[in-house]
N, C-alpha and C. Protein backbone atom coordinates (compact mmCIF):
# COMPACT_ATOMS: atom_id res chain seq x y z
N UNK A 1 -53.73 55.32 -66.28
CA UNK A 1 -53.30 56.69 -66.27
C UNK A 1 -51.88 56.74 -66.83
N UNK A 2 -51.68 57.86 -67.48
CA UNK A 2 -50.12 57.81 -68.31
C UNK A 2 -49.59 58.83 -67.58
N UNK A 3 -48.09 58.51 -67.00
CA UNK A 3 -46.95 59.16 -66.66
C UNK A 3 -46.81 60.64 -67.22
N UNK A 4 -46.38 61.44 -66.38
CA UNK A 4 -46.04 63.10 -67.06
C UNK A 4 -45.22 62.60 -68.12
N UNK A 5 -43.89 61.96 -67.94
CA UNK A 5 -43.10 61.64 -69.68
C UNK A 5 -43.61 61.39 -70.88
N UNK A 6 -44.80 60.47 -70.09
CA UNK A 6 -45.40 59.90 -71.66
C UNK A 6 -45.97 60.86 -72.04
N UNK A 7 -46.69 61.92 -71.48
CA UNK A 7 -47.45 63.14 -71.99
C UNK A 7 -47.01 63.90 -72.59
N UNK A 8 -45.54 64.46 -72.11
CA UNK A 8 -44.88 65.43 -72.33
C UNK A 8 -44.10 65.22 -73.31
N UNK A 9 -43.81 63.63 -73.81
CA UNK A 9 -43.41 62.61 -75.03
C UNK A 9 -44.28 63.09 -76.20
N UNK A 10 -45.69 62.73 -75.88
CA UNK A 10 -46.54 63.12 -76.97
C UNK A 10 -46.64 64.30 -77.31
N UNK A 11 -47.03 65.20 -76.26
CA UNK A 11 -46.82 66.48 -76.71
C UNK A 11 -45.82 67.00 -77.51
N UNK A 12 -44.79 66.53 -77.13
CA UNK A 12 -43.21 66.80 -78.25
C UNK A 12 -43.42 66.38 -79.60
N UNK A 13 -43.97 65.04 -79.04
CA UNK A 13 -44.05 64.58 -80.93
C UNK A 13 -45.65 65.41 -81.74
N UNK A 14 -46.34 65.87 -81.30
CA UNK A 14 -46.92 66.58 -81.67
C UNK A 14 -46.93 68.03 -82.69
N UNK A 15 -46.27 68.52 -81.20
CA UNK A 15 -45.16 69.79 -81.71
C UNK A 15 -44.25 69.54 -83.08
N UNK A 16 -43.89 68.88 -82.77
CA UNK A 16 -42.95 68.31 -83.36
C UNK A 16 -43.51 68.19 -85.40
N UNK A 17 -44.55 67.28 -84.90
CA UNK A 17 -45.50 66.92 -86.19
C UNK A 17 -46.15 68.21 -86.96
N UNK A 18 -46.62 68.93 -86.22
CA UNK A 18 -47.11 70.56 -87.05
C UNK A 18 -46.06 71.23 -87.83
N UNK A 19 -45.04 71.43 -86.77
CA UNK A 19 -44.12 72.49 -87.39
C UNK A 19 -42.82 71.73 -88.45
N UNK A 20 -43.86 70.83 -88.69
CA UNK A 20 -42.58 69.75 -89.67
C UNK A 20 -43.51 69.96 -91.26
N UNK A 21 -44.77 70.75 -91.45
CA UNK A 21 -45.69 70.73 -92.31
C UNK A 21 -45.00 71.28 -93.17
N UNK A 22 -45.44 71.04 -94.46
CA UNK A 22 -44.45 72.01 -95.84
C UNK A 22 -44.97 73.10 -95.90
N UNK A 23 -43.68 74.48 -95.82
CA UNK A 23 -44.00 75.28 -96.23
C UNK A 23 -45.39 75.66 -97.46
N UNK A 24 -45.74 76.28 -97.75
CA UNK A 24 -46.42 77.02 -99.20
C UNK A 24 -45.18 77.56 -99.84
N UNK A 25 -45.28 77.15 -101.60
CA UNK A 25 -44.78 77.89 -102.13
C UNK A 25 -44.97 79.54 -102.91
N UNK A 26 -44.46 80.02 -101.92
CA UNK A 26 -44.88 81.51 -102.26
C UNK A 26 -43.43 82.23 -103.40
N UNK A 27 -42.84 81.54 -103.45
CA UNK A 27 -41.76 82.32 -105.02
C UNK A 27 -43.04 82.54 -105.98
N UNK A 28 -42.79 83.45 -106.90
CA UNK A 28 -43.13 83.69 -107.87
C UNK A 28 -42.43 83.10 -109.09
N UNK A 29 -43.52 82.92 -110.31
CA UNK A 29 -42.95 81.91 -111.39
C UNK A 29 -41.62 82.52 -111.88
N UNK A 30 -41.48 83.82 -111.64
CA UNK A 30 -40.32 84.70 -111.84
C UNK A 30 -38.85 84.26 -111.37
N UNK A 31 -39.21 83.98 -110.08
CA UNK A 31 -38.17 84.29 -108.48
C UNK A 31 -38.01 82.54 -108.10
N UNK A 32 -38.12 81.79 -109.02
CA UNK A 32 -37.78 80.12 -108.56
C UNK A 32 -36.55 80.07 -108.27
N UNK A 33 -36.60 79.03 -107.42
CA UNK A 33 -35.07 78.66 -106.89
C UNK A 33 -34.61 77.68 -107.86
N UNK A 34 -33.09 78.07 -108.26
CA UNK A 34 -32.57 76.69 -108.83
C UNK A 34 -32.58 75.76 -108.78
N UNK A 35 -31.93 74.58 -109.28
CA UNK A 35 -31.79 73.19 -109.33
C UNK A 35 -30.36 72.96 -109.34
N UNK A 36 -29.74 72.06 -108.77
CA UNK A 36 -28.12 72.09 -109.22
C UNK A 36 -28.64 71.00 -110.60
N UNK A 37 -27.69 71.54 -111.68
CA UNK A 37 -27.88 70.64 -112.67
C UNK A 37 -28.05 71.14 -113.57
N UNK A 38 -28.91 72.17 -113.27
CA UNK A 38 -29.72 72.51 -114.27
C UNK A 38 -29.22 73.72 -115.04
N UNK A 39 -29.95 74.26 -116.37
CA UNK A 39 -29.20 75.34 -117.25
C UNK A 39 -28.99 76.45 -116.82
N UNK A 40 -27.86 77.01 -116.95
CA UNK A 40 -27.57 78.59 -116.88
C UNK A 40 -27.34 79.39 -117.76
N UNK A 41 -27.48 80.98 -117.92
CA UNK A 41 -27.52 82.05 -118.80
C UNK A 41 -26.50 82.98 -117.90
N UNK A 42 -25.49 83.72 -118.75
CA UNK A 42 -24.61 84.32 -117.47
C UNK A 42 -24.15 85.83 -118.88
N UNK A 43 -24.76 86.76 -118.08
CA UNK A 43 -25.14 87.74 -118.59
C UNK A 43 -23.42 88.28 -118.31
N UNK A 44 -22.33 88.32 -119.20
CA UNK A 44 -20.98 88.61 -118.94
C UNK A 44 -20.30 89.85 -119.96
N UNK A 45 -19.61 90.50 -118.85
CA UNK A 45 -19.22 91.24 -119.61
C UNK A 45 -17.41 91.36 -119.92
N UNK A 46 -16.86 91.36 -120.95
CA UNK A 46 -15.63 90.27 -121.23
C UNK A 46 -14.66 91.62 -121.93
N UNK A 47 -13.50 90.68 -122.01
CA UNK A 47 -12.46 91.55 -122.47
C UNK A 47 -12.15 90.60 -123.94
N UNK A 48 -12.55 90.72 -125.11
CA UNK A 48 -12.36 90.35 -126.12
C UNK A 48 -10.55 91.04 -126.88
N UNK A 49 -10.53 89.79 -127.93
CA UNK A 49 -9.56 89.96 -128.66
C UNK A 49 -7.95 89.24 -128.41
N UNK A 50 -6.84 89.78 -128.32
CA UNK A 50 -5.98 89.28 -127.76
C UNK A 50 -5.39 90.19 -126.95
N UNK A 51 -4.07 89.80 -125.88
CA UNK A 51 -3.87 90.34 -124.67
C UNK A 51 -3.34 91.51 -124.83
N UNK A 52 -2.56 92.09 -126.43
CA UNK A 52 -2.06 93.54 -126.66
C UNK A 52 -3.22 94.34 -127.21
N UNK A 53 -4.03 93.36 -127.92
CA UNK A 53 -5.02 94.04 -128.00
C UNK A 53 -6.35 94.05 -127.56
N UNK A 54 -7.03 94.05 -126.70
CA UNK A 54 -8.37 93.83 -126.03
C UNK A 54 -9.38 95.19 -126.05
N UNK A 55 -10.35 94.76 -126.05
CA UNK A 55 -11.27 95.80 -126.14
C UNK A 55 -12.64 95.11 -125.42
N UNK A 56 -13.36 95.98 -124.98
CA UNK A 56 -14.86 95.91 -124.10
C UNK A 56 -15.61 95.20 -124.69
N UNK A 57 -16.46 93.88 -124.79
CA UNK A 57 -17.65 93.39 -124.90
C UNK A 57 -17.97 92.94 -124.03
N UNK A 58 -19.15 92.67 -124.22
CA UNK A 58 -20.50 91.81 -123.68
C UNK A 58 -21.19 90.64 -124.38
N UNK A 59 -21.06 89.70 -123.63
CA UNK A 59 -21.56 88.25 -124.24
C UNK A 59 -22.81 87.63 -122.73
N UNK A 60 -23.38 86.58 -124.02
CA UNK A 60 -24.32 85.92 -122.73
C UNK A 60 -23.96 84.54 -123.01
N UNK A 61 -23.37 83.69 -121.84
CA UNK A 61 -22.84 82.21 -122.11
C UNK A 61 -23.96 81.64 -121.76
N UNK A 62 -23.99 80.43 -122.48
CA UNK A 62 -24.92 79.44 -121.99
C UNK A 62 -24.39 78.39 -121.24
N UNK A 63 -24.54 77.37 -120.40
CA UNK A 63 -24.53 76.23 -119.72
C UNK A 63 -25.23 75.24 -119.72
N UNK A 64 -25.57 74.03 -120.44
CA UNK A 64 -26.74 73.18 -119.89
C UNK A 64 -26.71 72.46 -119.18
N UNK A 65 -25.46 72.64 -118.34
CA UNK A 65 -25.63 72.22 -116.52
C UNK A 65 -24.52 73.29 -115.73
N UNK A 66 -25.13 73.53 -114.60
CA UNK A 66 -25.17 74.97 -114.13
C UNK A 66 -23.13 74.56 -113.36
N UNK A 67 -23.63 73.19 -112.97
CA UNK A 67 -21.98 72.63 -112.36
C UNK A 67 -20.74 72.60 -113.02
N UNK A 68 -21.20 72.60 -114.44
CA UNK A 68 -19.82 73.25 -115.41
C UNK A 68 -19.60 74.36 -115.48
N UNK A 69 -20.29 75.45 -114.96
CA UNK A 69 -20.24 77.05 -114.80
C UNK A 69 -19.40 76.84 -113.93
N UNK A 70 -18.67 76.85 -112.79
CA UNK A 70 -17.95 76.70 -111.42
C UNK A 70 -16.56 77.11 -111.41
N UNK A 71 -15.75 76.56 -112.46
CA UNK A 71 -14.46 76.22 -112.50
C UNK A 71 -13.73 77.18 -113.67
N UNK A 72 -14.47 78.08 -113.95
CA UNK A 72 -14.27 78.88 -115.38
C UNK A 72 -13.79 77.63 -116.57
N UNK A 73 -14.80 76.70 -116.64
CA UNK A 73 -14.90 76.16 -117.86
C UNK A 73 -15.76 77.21 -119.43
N UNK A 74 -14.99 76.71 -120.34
CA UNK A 74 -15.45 77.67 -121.67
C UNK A 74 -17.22 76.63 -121.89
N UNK A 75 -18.18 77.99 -122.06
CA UNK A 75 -19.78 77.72 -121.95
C UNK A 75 -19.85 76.82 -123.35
N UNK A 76 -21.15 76.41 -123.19
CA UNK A 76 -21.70 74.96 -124.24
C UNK A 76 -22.09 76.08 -125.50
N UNK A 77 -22.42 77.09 -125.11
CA UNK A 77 -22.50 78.23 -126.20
C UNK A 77 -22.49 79.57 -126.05
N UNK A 78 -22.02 80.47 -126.80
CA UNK A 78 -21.66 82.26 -126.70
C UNK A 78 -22.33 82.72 -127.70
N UNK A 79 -23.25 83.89 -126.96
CA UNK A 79 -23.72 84.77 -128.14
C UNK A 79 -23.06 85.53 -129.21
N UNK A 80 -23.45 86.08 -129.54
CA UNK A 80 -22.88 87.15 -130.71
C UNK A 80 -22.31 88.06 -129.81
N UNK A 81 -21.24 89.25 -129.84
CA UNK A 81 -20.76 90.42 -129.11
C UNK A 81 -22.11 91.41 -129.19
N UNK A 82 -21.98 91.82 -128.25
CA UNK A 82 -22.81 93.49 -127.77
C UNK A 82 -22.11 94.12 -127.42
N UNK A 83 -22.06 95.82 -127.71
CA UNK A 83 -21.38 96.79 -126.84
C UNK A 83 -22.35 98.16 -127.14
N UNK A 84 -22.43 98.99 -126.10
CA UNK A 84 -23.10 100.02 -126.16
C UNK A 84 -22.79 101.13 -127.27
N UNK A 85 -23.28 102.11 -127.34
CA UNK A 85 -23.21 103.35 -128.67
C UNK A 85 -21.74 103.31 -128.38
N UNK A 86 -21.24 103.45 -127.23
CA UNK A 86 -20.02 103.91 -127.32
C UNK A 86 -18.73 102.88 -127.42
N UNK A 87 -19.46 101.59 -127.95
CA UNK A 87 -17.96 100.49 -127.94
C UNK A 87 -17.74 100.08 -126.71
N UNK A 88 -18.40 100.26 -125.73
CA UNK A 88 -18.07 99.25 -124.46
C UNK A 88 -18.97 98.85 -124.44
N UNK A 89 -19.16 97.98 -123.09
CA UNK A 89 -19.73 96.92 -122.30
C UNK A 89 -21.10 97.51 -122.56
N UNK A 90 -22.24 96.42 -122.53
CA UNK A 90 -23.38 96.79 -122.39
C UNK A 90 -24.22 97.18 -121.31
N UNK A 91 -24.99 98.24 -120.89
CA UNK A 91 -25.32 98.72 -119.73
C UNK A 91 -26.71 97.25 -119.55
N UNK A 92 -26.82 96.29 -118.70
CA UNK A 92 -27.65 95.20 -118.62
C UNK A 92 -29.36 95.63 -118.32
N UNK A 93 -28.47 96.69 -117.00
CA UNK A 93 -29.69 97.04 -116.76
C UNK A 93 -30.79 98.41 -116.93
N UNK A 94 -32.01 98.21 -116.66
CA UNK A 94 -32.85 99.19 -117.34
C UNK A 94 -33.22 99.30 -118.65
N UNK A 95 -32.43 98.44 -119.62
CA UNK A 95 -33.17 98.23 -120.99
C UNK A 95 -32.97 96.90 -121.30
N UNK A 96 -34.16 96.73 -121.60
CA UNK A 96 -34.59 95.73 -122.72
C UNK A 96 -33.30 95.33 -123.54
N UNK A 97 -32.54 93.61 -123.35
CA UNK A 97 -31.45 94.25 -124.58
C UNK A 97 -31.70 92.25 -125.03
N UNK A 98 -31.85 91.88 -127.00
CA UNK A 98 -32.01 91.26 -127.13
C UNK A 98 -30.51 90.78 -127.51
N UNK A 99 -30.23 89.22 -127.38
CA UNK A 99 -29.05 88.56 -127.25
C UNK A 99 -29.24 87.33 -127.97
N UNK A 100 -28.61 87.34 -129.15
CA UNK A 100 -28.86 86.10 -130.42
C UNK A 100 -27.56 85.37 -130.10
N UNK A 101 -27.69 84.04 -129.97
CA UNK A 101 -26.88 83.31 -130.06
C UNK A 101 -26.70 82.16 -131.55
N UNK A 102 -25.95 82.47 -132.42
CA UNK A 102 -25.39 82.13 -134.10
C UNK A 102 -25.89 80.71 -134.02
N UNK A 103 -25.21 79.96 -132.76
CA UNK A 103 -25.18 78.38 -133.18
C UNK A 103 -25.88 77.89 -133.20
N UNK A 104 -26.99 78.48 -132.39
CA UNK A 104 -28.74 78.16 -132.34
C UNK A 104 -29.35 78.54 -133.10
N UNK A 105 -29.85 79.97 -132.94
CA UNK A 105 -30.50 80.91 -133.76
C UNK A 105 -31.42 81.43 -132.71
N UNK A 106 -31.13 80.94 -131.69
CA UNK A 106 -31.97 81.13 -130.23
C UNK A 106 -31.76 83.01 -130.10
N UNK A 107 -32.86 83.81 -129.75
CA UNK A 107 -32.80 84.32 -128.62
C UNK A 107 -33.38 84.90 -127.41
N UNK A 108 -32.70 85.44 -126.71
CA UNK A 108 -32.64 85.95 -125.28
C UNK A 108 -33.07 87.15 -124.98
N UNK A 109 -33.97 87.58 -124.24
CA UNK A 109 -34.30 88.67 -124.14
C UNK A 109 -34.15 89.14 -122.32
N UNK A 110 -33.51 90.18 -122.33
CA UNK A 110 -33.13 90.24 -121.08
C UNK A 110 -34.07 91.23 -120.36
N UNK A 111 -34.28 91.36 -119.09
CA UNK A 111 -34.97 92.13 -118.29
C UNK A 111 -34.46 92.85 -117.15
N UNK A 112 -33.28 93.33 -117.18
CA UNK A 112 -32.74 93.68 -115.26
C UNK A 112 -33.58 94.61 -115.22
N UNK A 113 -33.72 95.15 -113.94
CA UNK A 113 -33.82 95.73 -113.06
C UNK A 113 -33.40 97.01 -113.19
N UNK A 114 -33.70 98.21 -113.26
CA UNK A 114 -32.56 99.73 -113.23
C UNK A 114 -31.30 99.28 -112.26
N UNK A 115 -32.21 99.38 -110.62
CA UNK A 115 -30.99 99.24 -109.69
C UNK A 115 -30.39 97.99 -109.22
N UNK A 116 -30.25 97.20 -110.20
CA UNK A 116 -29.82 95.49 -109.72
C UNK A 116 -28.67 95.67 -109.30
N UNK A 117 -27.44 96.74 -110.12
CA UNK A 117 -25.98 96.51 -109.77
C UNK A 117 -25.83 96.89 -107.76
N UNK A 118 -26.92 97.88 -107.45
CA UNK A 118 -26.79 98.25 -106.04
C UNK A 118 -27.19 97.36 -105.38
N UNK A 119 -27.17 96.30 -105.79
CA UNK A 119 -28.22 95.00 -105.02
C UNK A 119 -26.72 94.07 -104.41
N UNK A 120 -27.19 93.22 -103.34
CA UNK A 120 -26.26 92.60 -102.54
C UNK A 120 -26.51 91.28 -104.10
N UNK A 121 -24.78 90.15 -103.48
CA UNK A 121 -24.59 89.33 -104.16
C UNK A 121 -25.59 88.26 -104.15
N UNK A 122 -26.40 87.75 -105.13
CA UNK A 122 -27.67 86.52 -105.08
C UNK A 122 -28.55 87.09 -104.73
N UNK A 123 -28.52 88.55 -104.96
CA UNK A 123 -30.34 88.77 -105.11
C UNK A 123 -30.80 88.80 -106.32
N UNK A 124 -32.67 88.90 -106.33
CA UNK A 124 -33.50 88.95 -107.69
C UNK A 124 -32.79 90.25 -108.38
N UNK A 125 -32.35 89.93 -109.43
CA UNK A 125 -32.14 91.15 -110.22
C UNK A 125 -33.30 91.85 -111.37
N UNK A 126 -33.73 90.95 -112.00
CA UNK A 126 -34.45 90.50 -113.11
C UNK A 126 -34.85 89.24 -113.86
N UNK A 127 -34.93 89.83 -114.78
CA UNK A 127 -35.78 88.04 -115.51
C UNK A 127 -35.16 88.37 -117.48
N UNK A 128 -35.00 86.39 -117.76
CA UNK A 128 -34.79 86.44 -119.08
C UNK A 128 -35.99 85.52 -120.12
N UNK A 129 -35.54 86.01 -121.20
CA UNK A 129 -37.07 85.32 -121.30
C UNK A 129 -36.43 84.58 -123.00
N UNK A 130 -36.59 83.19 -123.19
CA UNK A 130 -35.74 82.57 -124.40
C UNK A 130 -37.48 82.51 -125.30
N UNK A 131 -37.57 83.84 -126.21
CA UNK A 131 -38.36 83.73 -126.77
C UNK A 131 -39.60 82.67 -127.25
N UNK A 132 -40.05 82.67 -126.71
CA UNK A 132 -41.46 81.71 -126.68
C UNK A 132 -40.80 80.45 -126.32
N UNK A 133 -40.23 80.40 -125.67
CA UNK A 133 -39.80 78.69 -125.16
C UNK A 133 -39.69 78.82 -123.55
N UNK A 134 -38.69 79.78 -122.81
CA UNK A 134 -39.00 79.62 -121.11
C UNK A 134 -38.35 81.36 -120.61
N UNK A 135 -38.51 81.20 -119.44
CA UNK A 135 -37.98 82.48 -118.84
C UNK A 135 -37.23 82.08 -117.69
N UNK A 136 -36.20 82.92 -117.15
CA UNK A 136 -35.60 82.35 -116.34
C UNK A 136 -35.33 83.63 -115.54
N UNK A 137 -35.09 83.20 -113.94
CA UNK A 137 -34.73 84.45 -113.40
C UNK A 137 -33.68 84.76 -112.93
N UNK A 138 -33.34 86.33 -112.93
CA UNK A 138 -32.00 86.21 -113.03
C UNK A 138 -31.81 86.54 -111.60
N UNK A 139 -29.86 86.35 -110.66
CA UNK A 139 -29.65 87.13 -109.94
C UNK A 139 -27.82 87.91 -109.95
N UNK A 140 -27.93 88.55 -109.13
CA UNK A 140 -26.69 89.21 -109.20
C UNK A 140 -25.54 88.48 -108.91
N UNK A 141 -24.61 88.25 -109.62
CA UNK A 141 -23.08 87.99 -109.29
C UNK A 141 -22.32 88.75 -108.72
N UNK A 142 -21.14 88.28 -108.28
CA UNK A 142 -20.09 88.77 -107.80
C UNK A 142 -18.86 89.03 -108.94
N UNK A 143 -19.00 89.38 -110.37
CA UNK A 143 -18.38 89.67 -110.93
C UNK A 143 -16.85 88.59 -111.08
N UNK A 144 -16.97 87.52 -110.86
CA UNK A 144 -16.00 86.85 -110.99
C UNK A 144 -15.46 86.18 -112.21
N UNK A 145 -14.68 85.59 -112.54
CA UNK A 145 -14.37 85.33 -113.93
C UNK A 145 -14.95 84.02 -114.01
N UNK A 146 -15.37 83.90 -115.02
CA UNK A 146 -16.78 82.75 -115.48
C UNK A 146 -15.51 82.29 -116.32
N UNK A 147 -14.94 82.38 -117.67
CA UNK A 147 -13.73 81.88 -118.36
C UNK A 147 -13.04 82.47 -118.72
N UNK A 148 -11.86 81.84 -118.93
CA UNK A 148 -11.01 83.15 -119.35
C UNK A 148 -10.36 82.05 -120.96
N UNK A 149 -10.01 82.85 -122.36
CA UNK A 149 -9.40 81.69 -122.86
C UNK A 149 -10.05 81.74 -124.39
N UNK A 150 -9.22 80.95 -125.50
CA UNK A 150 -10.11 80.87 -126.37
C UNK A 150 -11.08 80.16 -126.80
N UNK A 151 -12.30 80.03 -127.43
CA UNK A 151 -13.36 80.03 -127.74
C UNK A 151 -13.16 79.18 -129.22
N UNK A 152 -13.85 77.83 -129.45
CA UNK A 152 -14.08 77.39 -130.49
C UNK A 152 -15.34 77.54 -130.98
N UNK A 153 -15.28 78.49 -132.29
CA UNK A 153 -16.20 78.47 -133.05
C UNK A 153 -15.88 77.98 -134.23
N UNK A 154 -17.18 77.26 -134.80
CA UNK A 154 -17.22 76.62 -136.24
C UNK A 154 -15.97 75.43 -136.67
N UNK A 155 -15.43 74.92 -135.32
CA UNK A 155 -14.13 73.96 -135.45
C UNK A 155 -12.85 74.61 -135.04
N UNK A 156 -13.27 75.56 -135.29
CA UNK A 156 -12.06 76.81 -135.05
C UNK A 156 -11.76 77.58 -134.08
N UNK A 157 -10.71 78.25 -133.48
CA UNK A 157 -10.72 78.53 -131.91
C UNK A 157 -10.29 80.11 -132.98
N UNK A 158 -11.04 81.01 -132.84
CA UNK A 158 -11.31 82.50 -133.40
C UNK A 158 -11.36 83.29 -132.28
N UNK A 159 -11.01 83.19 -131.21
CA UNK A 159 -11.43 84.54 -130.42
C UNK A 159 -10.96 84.13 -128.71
N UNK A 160 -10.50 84.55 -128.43
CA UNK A 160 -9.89 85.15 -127.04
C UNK A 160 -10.93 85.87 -126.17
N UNK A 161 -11.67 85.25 -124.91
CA UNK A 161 -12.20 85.92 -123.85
C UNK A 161 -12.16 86.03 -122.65
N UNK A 162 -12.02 86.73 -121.97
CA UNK A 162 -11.70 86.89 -120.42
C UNK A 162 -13.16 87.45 -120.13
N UNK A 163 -14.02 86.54 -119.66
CA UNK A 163 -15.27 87.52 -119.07
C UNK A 163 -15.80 86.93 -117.45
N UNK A 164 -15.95 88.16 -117.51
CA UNK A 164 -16.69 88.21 -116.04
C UNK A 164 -18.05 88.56 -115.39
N UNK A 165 -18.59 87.07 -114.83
CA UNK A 165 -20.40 87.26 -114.70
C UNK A 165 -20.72 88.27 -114.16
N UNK A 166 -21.65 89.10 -114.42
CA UNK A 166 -22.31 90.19 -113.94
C UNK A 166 -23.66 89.57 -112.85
N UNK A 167 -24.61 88.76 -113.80
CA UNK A 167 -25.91 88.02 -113.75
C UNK A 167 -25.79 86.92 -114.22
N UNK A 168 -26.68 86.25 -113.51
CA UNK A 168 -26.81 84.51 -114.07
C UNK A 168 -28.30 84.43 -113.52
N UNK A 169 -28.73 83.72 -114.68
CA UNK A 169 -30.43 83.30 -115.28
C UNK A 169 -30.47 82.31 -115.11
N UNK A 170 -31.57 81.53 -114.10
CA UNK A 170 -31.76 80.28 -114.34
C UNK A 170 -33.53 79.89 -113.85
């Protein structure tokens, strides 16, 4: 005959053994959780030019590891500028807005959400989609400064940006 401990032993490890089972993955191919490591898209909207003179754009940085995003290091690559009819920033969300990046020839097609900006910080906002190659999903930032600084293009440091993440795709 076995002791109440030993019973009440097993029983624990029992307990114990069920509720240790793996979840199901219920994300959607949309709504995956990151990877540290792995690539980022950071949907930013920046203060171009120099410091007497600056004016409104919108850029989408790339990362091909998400841990160099952190420190406002300058991205592995920058799209072309966007700005709305009216010369500012691009409205992200509610339209469709495509985003060519020169050094590639890559692009980006974005998806927010109408009401993503009313959304708390790290929620689903939307989804990006790198034309027939992957999609990534996006969520909301806290608007913080991703880099600030100039930008080498073509060998050449051409351009001055101060931008700040809106969204980040991964």
């Amino acid at each position: 005959m076995h002791s109440p401990a030993f019973i009440s032993t097993l029983l624990s490890f029992f307990i114990a053994l069920v509720s240790a089972a793996a979840a199901p993955d219920t994300a959607s191919s949309l709504e995956t959780l990151s990877k540290r490591g792995g690539e980022v898209f950071y949907l930013a909207n920046c203060l171009a030019g120099d410091v007497f003179d600056a004016y409104r754009a919108s850029y989408m940085a790339y990362y091909s590891n998400i841990d160099n995003s952190q420190n406002q290091q300058n991205p592995d690559a920058i799209s072309e500028e966007s700005r709305d009819a009216s010369g500012g920033y691009l409205h992200w969300e509610g339209k469709e807005q495509d985003i060519f990046f020169p050094t590639t020839g890559a692009t980006v097609q974005t998806h927010i959400d109408p009401n993503a900006q009313a959304r708390d910080f790290g929620a689903y906002a939307g989804f990006a989609d790198q034309l027939r190659w992957k999609k990534f999903s996006c969520y909301k930032d806290n608007s913080r400064t991703l880099f600030e600084g100039p930008l080498t293009r073509d060998g050449q440091k051409d351009l001055w940006l101060r931008c700040r993440s809106i969204y980040w795709c991964v």
